[in-house]
C-alpha atoms as a PDB file:
ATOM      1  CA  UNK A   1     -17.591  -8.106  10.530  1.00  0.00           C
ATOM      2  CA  UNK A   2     -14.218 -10.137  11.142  1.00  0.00           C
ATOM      3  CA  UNK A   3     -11.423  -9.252   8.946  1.00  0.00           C
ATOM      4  CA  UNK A   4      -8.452 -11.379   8.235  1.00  0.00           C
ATOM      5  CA  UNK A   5      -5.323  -9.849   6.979  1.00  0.00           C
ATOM      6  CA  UNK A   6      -3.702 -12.379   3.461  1.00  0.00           C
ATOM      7  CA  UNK A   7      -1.276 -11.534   1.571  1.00  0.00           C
ATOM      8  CA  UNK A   8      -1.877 -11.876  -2.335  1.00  0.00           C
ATOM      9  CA  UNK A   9       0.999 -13.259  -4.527  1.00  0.00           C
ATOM     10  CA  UNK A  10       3.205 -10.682  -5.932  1.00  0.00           C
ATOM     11  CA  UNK A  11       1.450  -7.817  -8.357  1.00  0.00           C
ATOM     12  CA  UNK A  12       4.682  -8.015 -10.988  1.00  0.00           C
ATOM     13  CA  UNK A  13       3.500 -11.977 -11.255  1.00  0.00           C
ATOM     14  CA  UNK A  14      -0.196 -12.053 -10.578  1.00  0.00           C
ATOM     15  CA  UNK A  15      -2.400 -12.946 -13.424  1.00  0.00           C
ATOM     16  CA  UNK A  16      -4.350  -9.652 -14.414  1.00  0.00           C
ATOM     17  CA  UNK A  17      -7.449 -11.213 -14.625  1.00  0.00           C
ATOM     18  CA  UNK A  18      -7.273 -12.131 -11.122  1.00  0.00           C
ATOM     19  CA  UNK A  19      -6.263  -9.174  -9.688  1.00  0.00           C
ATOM     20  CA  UNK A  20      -8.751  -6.948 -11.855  1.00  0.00           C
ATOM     21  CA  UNK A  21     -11.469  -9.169 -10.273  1.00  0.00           C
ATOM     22  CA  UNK A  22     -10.196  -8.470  -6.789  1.00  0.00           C
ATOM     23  CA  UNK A  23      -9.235  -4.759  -7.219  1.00  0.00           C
ATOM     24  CA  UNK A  24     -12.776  -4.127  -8.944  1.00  0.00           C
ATOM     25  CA  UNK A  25     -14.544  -6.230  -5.831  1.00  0.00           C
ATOM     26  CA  UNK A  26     -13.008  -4.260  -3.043  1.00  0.00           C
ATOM     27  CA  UNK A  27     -13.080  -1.148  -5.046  1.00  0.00           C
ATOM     28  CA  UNK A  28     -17.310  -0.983  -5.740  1.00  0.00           C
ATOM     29  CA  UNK A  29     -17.202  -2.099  -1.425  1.00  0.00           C
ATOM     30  CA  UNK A  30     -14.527   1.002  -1.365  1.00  0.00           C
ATOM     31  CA  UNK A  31     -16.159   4.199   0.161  1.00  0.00           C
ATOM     32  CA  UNK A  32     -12.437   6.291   0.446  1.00  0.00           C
ATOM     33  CA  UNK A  33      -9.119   5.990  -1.107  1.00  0.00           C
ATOM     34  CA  UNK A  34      -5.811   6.997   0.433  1.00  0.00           C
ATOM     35  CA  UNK A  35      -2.747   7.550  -1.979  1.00  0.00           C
ATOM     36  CA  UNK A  36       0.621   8.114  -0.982  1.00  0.00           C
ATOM     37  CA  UNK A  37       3.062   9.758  -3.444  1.00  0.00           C
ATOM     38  CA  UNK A  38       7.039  10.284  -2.047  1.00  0.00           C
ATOM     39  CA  UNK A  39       8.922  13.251  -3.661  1.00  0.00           C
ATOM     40  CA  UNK A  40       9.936  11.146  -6.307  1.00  0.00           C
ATOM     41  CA  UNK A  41       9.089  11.271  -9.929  1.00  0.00           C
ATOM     42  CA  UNK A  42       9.505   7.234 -10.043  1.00  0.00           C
ATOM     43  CA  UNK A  43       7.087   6.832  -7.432  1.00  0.00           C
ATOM     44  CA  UNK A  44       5.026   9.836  -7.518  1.00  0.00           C
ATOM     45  CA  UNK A  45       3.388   8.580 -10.848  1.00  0.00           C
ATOM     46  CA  UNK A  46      -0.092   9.706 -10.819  1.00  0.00           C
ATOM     47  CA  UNK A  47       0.233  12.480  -8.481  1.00  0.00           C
ATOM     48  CA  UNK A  48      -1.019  15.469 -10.040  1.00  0.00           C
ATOM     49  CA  UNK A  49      -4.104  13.233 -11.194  1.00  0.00           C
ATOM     50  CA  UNK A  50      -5.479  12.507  -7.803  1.00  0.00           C
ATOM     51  CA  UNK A  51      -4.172  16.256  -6.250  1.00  0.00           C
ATOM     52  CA  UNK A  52      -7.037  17.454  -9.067  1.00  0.00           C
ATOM     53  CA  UNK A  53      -9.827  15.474  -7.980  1.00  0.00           C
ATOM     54  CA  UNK A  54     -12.760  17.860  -7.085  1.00  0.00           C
ATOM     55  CA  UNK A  55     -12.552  16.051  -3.242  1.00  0.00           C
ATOM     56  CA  UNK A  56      -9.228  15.188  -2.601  1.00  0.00           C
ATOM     57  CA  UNK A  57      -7.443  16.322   0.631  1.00  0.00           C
ATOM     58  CA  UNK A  58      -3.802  16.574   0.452  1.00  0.00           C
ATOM     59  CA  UNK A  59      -2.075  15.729   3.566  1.00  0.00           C
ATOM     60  CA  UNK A  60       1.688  15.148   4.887  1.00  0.00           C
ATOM     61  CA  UNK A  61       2.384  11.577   5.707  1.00  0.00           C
ATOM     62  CA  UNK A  62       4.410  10.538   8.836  1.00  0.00           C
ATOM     63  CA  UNK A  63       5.481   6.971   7.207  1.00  0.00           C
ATOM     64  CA  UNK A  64       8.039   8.768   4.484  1.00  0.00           C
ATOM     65  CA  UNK A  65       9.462  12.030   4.489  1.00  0.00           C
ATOM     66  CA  UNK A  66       8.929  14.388   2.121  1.00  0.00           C
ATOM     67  CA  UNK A  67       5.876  12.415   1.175  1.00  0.00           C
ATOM     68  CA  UNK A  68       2.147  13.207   1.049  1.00  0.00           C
ATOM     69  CA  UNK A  69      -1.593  11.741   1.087  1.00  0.00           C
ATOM     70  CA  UNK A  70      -4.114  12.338  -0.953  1.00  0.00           C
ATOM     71  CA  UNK A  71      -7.938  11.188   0.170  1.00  0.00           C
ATOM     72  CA  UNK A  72     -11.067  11.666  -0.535  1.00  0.00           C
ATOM     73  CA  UNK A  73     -14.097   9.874  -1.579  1.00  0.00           C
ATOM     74  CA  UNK A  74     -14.696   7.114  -3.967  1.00  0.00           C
ATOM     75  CA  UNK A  75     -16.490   9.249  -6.861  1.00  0.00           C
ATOM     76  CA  UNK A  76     -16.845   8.196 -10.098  1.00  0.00           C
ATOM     77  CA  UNK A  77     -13.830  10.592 -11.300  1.00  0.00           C
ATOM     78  CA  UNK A  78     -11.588   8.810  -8.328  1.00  0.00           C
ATOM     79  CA  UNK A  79     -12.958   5.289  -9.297  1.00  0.00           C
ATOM     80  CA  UNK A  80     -11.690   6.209 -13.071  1.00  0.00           C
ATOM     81  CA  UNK A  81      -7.899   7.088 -11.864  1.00  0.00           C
ATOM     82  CA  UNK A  82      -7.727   3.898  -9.854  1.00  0.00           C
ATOM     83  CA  UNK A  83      -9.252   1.608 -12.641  1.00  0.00           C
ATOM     84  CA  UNK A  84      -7.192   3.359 -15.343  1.00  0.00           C
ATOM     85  CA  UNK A  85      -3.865   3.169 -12.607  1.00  0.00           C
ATOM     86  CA  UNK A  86      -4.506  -0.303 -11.608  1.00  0.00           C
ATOM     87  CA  UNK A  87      -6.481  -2.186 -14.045  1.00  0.00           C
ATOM     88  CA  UNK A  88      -6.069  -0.995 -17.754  1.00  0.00           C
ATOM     89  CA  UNK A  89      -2.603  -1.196 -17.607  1.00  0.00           C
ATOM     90  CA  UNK A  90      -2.205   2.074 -20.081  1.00  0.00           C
ATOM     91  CA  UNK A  91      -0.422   4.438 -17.231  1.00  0.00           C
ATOM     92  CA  UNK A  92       2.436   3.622 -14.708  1.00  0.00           C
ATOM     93  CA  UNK A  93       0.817   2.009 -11.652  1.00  0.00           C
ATOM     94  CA  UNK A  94       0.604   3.461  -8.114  1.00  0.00           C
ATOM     95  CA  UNK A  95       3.475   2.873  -5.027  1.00  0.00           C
ATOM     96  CA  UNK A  96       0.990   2.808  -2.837  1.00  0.00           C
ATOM     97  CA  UNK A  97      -2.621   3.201  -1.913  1.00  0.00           C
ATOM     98  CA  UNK A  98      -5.798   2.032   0.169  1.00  0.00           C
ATOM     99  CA  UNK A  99      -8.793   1.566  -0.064  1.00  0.00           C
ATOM    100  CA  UNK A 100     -11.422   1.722   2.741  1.00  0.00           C
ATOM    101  CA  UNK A 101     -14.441   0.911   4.151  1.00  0.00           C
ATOM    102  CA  UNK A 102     -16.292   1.853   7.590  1.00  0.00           C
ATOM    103  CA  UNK A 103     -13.182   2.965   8.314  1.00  0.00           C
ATOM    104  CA  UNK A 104     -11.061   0.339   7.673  1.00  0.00           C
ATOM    105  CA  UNK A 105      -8.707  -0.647   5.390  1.00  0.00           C
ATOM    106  CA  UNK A 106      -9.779  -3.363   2.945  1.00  0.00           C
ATOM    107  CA  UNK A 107      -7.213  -3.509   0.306  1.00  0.00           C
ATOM    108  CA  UNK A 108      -3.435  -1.979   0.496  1.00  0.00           C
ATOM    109  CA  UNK A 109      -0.454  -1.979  -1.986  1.00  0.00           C
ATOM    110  CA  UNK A 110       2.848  -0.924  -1.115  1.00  0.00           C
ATOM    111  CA  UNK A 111       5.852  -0.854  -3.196  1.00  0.00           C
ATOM    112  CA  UNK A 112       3.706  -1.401  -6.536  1.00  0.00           C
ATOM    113  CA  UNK A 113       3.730  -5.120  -5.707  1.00  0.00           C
ATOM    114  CA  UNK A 114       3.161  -5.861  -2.334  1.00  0.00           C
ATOM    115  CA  UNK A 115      -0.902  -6.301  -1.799  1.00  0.00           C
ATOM    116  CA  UNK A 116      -2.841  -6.813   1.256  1.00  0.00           C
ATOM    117  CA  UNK A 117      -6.255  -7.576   1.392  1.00  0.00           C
ATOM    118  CA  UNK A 118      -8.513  -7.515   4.821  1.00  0.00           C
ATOM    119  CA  UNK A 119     -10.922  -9.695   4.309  1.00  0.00           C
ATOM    120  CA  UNK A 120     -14.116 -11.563   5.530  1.00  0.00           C
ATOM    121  CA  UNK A 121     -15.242 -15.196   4.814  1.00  0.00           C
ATOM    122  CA  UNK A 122     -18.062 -14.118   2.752  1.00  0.00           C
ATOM    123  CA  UNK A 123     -15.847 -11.801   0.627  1.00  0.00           C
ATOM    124  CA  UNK A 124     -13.269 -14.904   0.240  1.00  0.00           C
ATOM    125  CA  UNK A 125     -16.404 -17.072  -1.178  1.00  0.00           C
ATOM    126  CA  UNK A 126     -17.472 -13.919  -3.574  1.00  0.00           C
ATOM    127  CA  UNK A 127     -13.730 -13.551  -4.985  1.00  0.00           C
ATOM    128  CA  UNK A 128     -13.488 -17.346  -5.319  1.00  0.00           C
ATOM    129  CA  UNK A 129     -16.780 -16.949  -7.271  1.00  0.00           C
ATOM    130  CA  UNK A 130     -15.023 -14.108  -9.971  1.00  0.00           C
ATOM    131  CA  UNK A 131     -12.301 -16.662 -10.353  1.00  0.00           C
ATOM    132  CA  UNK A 132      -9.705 -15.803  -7.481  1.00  0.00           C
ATOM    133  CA  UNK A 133      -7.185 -18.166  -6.688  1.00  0.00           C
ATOM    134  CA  UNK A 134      -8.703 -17.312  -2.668  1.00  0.00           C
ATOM    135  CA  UNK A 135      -6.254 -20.543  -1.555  1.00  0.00           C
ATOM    136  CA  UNK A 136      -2.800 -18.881  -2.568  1.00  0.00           C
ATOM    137  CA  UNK A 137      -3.615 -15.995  -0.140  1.00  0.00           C
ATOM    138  CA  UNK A 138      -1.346 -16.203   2.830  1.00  0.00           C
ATOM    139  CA  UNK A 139      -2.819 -15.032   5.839  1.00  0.00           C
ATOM    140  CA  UNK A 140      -0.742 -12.735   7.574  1.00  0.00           C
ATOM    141  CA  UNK A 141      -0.769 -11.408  11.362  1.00  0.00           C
ATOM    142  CA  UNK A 142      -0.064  -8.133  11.529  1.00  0.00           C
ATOM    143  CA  UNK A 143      -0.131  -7.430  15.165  1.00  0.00           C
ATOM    144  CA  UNK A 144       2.458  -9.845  16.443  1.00  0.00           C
ATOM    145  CA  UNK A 145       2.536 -10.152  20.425  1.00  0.00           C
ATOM    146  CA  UNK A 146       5.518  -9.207  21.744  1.00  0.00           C
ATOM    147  CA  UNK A 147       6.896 -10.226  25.444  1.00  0.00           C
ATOM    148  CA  UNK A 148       5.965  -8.311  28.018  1.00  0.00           C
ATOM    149  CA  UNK A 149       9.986  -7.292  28.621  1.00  0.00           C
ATOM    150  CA  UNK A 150      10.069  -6.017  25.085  1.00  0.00           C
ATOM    151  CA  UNK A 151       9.275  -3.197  23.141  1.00  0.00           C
ATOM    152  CA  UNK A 152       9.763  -1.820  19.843  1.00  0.00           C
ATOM    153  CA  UNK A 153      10.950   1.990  19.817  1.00  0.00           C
ATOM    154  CA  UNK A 154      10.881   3.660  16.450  1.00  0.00           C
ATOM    155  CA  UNK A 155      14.242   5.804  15.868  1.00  0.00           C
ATOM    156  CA  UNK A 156      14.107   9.326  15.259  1.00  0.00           C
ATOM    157  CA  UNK A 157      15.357  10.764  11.527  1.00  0.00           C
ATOM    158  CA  UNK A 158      17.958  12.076  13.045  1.00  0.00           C
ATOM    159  CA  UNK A 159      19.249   8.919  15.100  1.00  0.00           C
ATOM    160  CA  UNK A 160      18.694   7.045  12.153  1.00  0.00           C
ATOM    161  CA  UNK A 161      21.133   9.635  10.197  1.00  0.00           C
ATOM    162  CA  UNK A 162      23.601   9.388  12.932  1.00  0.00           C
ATOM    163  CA  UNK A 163      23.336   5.696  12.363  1.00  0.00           C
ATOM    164  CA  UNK A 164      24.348   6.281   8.894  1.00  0.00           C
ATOM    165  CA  UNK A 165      26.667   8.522   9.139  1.00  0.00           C
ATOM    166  CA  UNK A 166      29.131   6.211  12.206  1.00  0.00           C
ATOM    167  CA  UNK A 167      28.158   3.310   9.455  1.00  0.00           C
ATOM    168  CA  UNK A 168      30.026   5.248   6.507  1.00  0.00           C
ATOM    169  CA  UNK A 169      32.874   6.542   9.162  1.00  0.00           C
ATOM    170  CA  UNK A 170      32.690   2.658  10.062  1.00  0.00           C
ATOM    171  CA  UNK A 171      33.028   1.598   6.158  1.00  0.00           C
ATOM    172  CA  UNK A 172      35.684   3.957   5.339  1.00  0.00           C
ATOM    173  CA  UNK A 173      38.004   3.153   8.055  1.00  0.00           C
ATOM    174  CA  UNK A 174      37.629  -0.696   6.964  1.00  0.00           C
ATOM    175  CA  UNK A 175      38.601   0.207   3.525  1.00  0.00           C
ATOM    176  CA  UNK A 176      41.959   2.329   4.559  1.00  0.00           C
ATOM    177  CA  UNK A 177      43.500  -0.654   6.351  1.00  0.00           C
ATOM    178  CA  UNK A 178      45.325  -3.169   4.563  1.00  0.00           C
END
């Protein structure tokens, strides 16, 4: 099955109906979860909930430090957390999660707002059916081609620190001249 990559409009300004229908959809096609929680009470809302889950496996996460994820299957106790988190509206929402199918991700939120869905035609025509707005999606290509001559080469922590730190040296020196 092909999946396209959209973008849906932000969470903070989506109507809740729509994005109920669409979280529910992909989460009965869900068969695992992935939740990310950063050391951060802000963003870690929800944390201890999904760390208790009878299945969850807690692992570090290379995309934030000091940050973990917790996985497991989609059982009835984690479909509860996610519906209460995401849909009921009664308990701070997540940062970020997934949700995934056959191995793939279907649906991903980052930054409480920011929502991806992966999606097939047929899905499109079942959301547009439970009253999704399927045209305002934006598709999005997430594996831009590059030129052969370039590259992109993640910095290290610590070159990104050293970064920071000639920035600041960089700042101050600005601000002592006249």
């Amino acid at each position: 099955m092909e999946r396209q990559a959209f973008l849906f409009q932000s969470l903070a300004r989506v109507d809740r109906q729509q994005w109920s229908a669409m979280f529910t959809f992909y989460l009965n096609m869900a068969e695992r979860f992935r939740v990310f929680f950063p050391d951060d009470e802000m963003l870690g809302g929800g944390r201890q909930e999904f760390l208790d889950l009878p299945s969850a496996v807690v692992r570090s996460w290379e995309g934030m430090s000091r940050c973990v994820a917790v996985s497991g299957p989609i059982t009835t106790e984690a479909m509860e957390a996610l519906l209460q988190r995401e849909t009921r509206g009664t308990v701070p929402r997540l940062w970020s999660f997934e949700l995934l199918a056959g191995g793939d991700c279907i649906l991903r939120v980052e930054d409480f707002t920011v929502c991806l869905v992966f999606a097939a035609d047929d899905e499109l025509q079942a959301l547009q059916r439970l009253g999704v707005h399927t045209a305002e999606l934006v598709a999005v290509n997430l594996a831009p081609k590059l030129p052969a001559d370039e590259r992109v080469v993640p910095l290290t922590d610590d070159e990104v620190e050293d970064m920071q730190e000639q920035l600041r040296r960089n700042l101050d020196e600005a601000d002592d001249k006249p």
